[in-house]
Protein backbone atom coordinates (compact mmCIF):
# COMPACT_ATOMS: atom_id res chain seq x y z
CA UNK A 1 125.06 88.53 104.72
CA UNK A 2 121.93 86.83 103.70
CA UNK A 3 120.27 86.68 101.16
CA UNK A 4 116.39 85.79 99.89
CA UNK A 5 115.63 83.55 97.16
CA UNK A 6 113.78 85.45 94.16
CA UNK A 7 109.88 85.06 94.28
CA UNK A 8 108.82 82.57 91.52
CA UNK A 9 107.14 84.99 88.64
CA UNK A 10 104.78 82.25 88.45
CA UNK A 11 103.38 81.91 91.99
CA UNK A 12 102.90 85.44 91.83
CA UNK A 13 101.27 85.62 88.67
CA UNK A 14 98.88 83.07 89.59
CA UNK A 15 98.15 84.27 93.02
CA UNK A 16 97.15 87.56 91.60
CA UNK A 17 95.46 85.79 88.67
CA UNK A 18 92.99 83.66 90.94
CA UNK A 19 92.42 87.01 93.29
CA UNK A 20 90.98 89.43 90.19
CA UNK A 21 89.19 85.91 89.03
CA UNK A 22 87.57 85.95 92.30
CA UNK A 23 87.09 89.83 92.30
CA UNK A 24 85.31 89.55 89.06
CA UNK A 25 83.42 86.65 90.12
CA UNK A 26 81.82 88.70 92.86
CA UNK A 27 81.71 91.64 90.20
CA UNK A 28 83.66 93.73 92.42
CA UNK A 29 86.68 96.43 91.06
CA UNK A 30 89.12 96.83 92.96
CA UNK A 31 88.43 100.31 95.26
CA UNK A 32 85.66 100.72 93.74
CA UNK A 33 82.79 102.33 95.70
CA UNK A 34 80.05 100.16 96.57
CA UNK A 35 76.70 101.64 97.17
CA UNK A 36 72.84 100.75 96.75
CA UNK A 37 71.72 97.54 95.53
CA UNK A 38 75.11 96.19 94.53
CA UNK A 39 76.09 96.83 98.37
CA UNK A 40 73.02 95.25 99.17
CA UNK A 41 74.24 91.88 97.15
CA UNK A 42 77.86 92.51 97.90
CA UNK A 43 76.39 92.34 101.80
CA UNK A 44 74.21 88.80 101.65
CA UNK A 45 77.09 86.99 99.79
CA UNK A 46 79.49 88.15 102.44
CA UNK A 47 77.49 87.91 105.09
CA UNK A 48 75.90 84.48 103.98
CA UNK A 49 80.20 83.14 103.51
CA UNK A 50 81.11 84.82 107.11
CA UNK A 51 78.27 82.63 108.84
CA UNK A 52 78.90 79.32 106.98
CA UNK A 53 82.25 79.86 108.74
CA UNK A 54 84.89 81.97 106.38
CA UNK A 55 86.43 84.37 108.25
CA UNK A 56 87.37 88.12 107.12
CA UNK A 57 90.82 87.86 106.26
CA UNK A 58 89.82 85.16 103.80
CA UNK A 59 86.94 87.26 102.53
CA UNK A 60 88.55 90.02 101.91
CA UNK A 61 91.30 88.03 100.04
CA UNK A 62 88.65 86.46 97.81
CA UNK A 63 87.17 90.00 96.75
CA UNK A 64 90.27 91.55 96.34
CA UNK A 65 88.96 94.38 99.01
CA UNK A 66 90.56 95.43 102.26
CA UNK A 67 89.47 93.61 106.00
CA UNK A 68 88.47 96.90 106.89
CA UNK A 69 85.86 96.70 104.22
CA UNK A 70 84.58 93.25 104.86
CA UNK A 71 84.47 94.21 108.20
CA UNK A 72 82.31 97.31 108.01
CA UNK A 73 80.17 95.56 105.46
CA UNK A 74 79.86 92.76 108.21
CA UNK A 75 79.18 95.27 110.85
CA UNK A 76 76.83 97.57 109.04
CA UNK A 77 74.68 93.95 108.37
CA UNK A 78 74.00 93.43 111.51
CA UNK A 79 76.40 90.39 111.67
CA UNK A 80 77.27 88.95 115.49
CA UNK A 81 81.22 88.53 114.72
CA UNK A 82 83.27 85.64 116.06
CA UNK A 83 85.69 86.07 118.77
CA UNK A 84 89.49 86.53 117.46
CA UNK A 85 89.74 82.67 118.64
CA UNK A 86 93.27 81.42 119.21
CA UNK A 87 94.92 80.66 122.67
CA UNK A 88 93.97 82.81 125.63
CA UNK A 89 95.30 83.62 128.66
CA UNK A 90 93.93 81.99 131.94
CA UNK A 91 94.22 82.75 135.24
CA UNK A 92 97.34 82.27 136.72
CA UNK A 93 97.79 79.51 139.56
CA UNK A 94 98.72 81.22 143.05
CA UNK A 95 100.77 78.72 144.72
CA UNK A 96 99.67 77.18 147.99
């Protein structure tokens, strides 16, 4: 039988700390509905972060909000998005 380690109450604490710091930062609650001019300025700081290179996952970490939102928010900007990167599959070799 095995068996996991506790999580350290600190890590946790200060991993969900330095997200709703973030979150407030950007002056974002958490599920809240976004619409108008705060959209707007939601939009050019996560659009302006997504082409200096963060991607969404990160994003979305930082506001506390879902990729799904980042995502849409990217989308509905008008933002070219970056392939999912990683290995890829070539062609394979035919032999002789």
């Amino acid at each position: 039988m095995v068996t996991k380690a506790p999580k350290s109450a600190t890590s946790t604490a200060s991993d969900t700390s330095n997200t709703v710091g973030r979150r407030k930062q950007a002056g974002l609650r958490k599920g809240a509905r976004i619409t108008g001019p705060e959209r707007d300025s939601v939009s050019a700081g996560i659009r302006e972060r997504y082409l200096a290179g963060a991607s969404i996952r990160t994003l979305a970490g930082d506001l506390g909000r879902s990729y799904g939102f980042v995502h849409r928010i990217l989308v509905d900007a008008g933002v070219p998005l970056r392939g999912r990167g990683g290995a890829t599959r070539g062609r394979r070799a035919v032999p002789g």
